[in-house]
N, C-alpha and C. Protein backbone atom coordinates (compact mmCIF):
# COMPACT_ATOMS: atom_id res chain seq x y z
N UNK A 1 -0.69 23.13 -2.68
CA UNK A 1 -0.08 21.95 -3.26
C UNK A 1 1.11 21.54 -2.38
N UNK A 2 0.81 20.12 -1.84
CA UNK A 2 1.96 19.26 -1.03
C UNK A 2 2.98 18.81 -1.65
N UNK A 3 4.50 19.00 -1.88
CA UNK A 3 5.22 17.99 -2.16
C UNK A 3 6.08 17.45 -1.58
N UNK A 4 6.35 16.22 -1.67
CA UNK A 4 7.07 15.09 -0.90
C UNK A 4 8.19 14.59 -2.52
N UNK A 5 9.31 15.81 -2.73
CA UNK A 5 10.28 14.49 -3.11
C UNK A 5 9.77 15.07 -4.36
N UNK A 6 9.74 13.93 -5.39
CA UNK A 6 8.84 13.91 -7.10
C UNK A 6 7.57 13.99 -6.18
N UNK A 7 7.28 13.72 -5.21
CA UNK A 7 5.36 13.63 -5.74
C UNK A 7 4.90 14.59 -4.52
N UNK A 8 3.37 15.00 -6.14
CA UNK A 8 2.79 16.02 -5.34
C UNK A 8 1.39 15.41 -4.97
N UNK A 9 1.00 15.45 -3.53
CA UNK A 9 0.11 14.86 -2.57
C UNK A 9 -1.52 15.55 -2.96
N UNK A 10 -1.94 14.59 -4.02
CA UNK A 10 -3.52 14.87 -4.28
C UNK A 10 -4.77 14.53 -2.95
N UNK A 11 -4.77 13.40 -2.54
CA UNK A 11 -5.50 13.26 -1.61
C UNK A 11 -5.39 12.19 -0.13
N UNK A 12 -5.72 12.41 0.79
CA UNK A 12 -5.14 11.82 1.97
C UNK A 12 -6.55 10.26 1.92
N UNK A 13 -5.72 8.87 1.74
CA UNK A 13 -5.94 7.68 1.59
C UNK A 13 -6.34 7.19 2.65
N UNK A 14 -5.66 7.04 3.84
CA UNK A 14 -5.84 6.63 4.91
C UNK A 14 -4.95 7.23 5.79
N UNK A 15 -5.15 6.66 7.23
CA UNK A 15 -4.18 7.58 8.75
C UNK A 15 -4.40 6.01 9.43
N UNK A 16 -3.05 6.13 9.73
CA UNK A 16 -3.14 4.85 11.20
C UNK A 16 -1.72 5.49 12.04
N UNK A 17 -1.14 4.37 12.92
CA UNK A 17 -0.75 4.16 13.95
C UNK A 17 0.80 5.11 12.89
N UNK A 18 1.07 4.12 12.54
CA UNK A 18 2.15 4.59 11.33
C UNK A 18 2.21 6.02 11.15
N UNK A 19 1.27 6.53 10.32
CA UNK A 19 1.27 7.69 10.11
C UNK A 19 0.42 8.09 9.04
N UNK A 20 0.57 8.40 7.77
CA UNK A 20 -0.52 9.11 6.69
C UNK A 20 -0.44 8.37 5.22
N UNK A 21 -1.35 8.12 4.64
CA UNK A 21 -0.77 7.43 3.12
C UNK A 21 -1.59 8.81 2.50
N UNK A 22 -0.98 8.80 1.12
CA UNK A 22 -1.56 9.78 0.48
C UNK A 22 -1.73 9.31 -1.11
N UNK A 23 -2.28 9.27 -1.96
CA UNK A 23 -2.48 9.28 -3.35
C UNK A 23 -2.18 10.64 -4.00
N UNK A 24 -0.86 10.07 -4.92
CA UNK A 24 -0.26 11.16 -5.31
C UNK A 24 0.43 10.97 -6.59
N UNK A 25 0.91 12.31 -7.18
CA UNK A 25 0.87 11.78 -8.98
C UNK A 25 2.61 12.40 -8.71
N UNK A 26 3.33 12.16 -10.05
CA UNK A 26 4.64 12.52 -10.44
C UNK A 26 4.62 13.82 -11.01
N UNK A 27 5.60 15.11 -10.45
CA UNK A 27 5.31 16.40 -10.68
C UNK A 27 6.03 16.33 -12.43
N UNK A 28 6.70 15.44 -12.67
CA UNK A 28 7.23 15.23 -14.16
C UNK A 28 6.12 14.54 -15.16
N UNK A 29 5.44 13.73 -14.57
CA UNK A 29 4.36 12.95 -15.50
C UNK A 29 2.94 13.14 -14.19
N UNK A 30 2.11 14.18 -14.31
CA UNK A 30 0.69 13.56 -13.62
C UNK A 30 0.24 12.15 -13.29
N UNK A 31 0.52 11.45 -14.63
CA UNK A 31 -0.56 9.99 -14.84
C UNK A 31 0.33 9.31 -14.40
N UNK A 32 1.30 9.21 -14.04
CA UNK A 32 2.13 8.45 -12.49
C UNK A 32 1.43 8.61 -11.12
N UNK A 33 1.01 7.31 -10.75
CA UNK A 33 0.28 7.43 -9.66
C UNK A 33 1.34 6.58 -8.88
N UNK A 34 1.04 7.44 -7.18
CA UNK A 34 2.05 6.34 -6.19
C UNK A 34 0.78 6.21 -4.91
N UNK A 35 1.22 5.59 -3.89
CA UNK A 35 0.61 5.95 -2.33
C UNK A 35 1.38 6.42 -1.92
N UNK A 36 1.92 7.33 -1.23
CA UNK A 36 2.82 7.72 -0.66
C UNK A 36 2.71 8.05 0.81
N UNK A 37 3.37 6.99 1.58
CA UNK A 37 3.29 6.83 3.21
C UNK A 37 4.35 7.54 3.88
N UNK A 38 3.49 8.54 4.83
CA UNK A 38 4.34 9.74 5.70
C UNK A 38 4.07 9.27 6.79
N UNK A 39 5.70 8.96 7.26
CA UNK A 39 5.20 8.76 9.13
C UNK A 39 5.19 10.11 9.77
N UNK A 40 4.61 9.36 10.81
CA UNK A 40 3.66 10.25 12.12
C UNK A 40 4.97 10.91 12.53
N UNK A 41 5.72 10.18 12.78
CA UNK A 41 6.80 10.52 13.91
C UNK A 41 8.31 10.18 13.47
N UNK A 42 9.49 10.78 14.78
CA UNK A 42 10.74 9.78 14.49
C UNK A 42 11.22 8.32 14.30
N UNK A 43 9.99 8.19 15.45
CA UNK A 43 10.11 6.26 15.64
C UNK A 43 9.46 5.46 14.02
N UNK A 44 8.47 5.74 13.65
CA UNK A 44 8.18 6.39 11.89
C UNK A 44 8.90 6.22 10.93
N UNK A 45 9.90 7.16 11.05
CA UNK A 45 10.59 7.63 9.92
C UNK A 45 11.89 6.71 10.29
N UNK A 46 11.84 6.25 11.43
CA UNK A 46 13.09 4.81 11.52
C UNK A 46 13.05 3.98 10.88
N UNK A 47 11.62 3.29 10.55
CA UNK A 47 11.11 2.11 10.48
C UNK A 47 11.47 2.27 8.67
N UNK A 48 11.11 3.26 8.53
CA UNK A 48 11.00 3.51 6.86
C UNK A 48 11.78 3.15 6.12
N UNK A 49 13.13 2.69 6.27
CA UNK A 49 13.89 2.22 5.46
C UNK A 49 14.11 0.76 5.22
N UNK A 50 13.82 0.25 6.06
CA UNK A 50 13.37 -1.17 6.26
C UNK A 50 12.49 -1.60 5.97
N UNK A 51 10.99 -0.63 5.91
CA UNK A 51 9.78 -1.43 5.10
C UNK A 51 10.24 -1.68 3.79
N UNK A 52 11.12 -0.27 3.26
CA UNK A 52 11.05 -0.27 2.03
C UNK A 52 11.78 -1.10 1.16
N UNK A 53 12.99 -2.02 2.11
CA UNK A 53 14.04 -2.93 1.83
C UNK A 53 12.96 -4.08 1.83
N UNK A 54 11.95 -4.33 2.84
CA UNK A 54 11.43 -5.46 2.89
C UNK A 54 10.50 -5.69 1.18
N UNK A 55 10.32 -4.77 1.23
CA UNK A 55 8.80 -4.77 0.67
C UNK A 55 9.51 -4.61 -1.25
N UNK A 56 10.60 -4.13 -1.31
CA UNK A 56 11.18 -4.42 -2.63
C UNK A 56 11.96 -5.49 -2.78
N UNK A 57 12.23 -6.39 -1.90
CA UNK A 57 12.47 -8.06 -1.69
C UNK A 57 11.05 -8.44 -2.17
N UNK A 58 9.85 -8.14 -2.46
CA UNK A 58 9.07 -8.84 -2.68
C UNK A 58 8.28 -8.36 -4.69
N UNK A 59 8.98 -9.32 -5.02
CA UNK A 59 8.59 -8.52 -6.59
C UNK A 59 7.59 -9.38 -6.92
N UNK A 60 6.45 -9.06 -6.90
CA UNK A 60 5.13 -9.72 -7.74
C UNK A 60 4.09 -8.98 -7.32
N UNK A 61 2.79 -9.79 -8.76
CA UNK A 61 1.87 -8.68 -8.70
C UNK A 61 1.02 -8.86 -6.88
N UNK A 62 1.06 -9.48 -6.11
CA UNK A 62 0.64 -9.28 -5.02
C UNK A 62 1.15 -8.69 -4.06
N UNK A 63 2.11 -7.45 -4.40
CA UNK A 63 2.56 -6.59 -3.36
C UNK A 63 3.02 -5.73 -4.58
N UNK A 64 2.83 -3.63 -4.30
CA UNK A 64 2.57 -3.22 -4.86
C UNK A 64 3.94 -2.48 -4.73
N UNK A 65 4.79 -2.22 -6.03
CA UNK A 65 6.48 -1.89 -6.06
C UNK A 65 6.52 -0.84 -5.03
N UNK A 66 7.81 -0.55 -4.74
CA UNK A 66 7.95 0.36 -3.74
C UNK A 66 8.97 1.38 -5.37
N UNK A 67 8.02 2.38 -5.17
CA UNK A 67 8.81 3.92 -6.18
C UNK A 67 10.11 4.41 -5.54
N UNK A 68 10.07 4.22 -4.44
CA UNK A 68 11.17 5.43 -3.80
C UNK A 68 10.85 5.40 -2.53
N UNK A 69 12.59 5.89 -2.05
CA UNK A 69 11.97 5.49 -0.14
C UNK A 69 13.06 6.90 0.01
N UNK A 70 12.91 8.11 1.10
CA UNK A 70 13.72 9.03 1.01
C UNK A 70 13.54 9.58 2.34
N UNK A 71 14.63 9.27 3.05
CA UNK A 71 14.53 9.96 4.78
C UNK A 71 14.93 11.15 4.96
N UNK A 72 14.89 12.19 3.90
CA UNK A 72 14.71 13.71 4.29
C UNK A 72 14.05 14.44 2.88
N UNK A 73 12.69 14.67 3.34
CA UNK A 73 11.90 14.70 4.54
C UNK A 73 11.70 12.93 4.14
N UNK A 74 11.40 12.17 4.86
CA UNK A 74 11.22 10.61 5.37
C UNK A 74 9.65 10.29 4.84
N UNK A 75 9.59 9.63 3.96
CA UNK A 75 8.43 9.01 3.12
C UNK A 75 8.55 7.72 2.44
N UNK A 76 7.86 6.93 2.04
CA UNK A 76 8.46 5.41 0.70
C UNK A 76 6.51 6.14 -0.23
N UNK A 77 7.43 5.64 -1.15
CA UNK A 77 5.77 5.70 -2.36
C UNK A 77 5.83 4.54 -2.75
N UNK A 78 4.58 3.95 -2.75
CA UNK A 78 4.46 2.50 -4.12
C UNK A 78 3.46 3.03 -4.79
N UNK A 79 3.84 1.86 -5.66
CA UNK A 79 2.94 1.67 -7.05
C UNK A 79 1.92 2.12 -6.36
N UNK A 80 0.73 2.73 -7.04
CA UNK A 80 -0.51 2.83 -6.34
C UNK A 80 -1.80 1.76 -6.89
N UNK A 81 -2.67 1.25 -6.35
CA UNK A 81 -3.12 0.24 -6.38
C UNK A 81 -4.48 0.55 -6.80
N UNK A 82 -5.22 0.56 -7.63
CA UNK A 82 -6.88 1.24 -8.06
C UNK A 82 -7.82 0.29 -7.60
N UNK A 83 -7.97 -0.19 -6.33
CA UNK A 83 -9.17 -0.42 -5.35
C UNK A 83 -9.61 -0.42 -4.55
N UNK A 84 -10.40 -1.04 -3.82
CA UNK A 84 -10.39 -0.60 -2.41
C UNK A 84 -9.70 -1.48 -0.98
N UNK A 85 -9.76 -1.39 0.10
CA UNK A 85 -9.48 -2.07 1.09
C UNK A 85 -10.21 -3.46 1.36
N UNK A 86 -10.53 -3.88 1.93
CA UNK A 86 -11.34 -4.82 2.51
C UNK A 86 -12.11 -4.67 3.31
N UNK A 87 -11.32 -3.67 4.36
CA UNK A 87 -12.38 -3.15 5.44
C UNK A 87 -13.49 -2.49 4.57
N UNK A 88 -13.45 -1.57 3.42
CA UNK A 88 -14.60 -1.04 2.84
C UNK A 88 -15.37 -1.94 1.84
N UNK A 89 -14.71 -2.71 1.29
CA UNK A 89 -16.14 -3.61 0.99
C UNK A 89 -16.68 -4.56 1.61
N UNK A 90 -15.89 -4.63 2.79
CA UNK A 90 -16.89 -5.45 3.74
C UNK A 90 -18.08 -4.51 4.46
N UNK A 91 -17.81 -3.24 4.60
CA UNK A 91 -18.78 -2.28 4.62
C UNK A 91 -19.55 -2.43 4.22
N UNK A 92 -19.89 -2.77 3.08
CA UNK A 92 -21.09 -2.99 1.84
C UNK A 92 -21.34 -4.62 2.13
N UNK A 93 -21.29 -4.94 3.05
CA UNK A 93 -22.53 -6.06 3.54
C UNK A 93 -21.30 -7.62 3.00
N UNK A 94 -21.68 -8.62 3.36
CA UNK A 94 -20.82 -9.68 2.87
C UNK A 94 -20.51 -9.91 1.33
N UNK A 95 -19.28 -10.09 1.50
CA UNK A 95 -19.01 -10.15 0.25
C UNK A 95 -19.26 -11.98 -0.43
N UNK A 96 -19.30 -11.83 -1.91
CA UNK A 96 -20.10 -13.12 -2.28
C UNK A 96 -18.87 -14.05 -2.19
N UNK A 97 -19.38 -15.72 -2.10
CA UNK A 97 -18.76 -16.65 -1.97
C UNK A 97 -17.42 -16.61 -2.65
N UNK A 98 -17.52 -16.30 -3.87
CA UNK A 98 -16.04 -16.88 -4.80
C UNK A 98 -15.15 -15.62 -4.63
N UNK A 99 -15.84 -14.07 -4.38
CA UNK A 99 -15.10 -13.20 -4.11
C UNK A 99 -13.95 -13.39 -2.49
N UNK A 100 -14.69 -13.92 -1.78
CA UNK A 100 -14.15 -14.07 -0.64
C UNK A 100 -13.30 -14.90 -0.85
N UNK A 101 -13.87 -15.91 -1.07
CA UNK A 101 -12.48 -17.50 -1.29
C UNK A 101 -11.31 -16.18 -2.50
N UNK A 102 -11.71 -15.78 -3.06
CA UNK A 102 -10.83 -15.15 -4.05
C UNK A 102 -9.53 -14.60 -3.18
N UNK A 103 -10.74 -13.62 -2.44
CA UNK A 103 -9.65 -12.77 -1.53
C UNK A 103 -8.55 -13.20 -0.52
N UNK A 104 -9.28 -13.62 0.33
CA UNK A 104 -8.71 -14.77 1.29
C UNK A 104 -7.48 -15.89 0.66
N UNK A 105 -7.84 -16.19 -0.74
CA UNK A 105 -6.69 -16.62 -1.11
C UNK A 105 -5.53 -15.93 -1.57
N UNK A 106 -5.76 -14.88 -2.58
CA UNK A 106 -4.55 -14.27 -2.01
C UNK A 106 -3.95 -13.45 -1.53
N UNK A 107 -4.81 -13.19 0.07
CA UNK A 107 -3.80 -12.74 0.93
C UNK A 107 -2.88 -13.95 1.71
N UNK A 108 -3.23 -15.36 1.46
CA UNK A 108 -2.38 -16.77 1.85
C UNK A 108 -1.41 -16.91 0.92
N UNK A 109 -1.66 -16.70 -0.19
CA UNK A 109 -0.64 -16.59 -1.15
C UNK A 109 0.69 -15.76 -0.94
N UNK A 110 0.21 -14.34 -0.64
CA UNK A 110 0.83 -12.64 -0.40
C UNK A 110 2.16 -13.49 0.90
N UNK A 111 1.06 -14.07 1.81
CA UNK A 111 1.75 -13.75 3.24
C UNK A 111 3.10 -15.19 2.80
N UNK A 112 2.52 -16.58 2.19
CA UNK A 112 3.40 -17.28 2.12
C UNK A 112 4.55 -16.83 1.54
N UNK A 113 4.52 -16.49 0.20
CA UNK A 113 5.59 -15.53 -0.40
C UNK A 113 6.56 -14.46 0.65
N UNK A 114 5.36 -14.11 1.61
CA UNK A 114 6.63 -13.03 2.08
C UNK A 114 7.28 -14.09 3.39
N UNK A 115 6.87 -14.76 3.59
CA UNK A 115 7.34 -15.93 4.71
C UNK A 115 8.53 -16.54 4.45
N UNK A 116 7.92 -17.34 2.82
CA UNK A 116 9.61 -17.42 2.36
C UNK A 116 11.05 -16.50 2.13
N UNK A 117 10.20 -15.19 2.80
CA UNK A 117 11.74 -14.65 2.05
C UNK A 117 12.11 -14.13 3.46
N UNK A 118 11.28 -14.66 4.42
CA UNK A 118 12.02 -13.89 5.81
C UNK A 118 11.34 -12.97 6.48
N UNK A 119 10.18 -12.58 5.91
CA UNK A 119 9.33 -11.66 6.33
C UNK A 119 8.41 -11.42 6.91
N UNK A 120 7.75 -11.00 8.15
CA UNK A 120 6.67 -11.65 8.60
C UNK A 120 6.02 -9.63 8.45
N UNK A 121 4.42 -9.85 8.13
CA UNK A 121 3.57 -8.93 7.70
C UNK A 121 3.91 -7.76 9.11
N UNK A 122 2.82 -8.10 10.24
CA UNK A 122 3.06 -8.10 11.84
C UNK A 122 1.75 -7.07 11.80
N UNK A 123 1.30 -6.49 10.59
CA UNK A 123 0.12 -5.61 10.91
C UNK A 123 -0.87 -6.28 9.35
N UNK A 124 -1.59 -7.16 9.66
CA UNK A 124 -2.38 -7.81 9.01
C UNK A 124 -3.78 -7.53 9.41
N UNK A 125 -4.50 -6.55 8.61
CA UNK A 125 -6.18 -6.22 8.72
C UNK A 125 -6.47 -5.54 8.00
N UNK A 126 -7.83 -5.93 7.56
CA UNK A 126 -9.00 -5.48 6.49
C UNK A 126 -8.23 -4.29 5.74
N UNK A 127 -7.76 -3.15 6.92
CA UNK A 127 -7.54 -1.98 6.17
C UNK A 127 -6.67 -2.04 5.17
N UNK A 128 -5.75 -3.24 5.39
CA UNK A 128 -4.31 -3.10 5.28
C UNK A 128 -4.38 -4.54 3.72
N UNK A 129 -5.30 -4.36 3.42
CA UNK A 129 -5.80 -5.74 2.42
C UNK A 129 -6.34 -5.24 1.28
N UNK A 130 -5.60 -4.72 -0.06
CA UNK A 130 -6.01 -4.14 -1.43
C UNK A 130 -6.45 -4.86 -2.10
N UNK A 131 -7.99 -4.75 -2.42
CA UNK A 131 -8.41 -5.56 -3.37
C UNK A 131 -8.92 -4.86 -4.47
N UNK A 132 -7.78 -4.80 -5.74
CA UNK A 132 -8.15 -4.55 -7.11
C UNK A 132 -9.03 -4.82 -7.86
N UNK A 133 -9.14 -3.66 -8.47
CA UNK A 133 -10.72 -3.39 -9.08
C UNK A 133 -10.01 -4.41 -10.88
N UNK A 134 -10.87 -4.99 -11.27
CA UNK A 134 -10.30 -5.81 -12.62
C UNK A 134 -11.13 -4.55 -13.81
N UNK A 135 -10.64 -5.26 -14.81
CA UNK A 135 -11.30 -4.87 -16.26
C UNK A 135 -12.61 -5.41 -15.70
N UNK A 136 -13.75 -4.17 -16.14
CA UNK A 136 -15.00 -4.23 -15.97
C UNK A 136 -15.40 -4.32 -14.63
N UNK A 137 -15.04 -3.91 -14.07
CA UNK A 137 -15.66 -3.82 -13.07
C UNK A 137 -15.97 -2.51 -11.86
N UNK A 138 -17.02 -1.94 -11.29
CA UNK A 138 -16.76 -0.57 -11.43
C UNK A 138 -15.99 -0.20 -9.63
C-alpha cells in the first residue's frame, strides 16, 4: 500500500511526459475518490504548484476540483472523474454524431472558460480529454 499525503494509491491511471496519475481513495473515508498526479521529476514537481493555482481558478463542472496540492513529497489530487479519455473511446471505432458534437463541444466550452481567466491548456489531446460516464450509461 502507496501513500501520498491523505491518499492511498489504488491503481496507476495513466504515465506521460509529466509523470504518473493514480486513482486513489482517502485513508479517512475509502469512498473519497481523487486522481492523484506524481511528477516524474524536479522540473515536475516545479510545475506543480502552479497547475494547481491554475486549475482551482477554474470552478465548474468542466474541470475537475483540485483536493490538495503538497510539494513534500510533491503531488496535486483532483476530484476524480468516472470515465474514460477520448483517446479510449475513440479506440472503440468512431464515435456517433451527437456524441462527438457533444464532446467537441465541451472541450470549446472547457478551453474558452479557461482563456478567459488567463489560461492557456498547452497540452491538449485525446488522452488528456474526460469524458463522463452519465446516469445509465455503462
Amino acid at each position: 500500500m502507496t501513500t501520498l499525503g491523505e491518499w492511498v494509491l489504488d491503481e496507476l491511471l495513466g504515465e506521460g511526459a509529466f509523470g504518473r496519475v493514480w486513482r486513489a481513495h482517502a485513508r479517512s473515508d475509502p469512498g473519497k475518490l481523487a486522481a492523484v498526479k506524481v511528477p516524474r521529476d524536479d522540473r515536475g514537481a516545479a510545475l506543480l504548484e502552479a497547475e494547481g493555482a491554475a486549475q482551482s481558478r477554474l470552478a465548474s463542472s468542466r474541470f475537475p476540483r483540485v483536493l490538495g496540492v503538497s510539494t513534500d513529497p510533491p503531488y496535486i489530487a483532483f476530484e476524480y472523474v468516472h470515465g474514460e479519455s477520448l483517446r479510449s473511446l475513440l479506440l472503440g471505432g468512431k464515435l456517433p454524431e451527437a456524441q462527438a458534437h457533444d464532446v467537441v463541444r465541451g472541450v470549446l466550452l472547457a478551453l474558452s472558460e479557461a482563456h478567459a481567466k488567463g489560461i492557456a491548456h498547452r497540452d491538449l489531446k485525446p488522452e488528456n480529454v474526460l469524458v463522463a460516464r452519465t446516469v445509465g450509461s455503462s
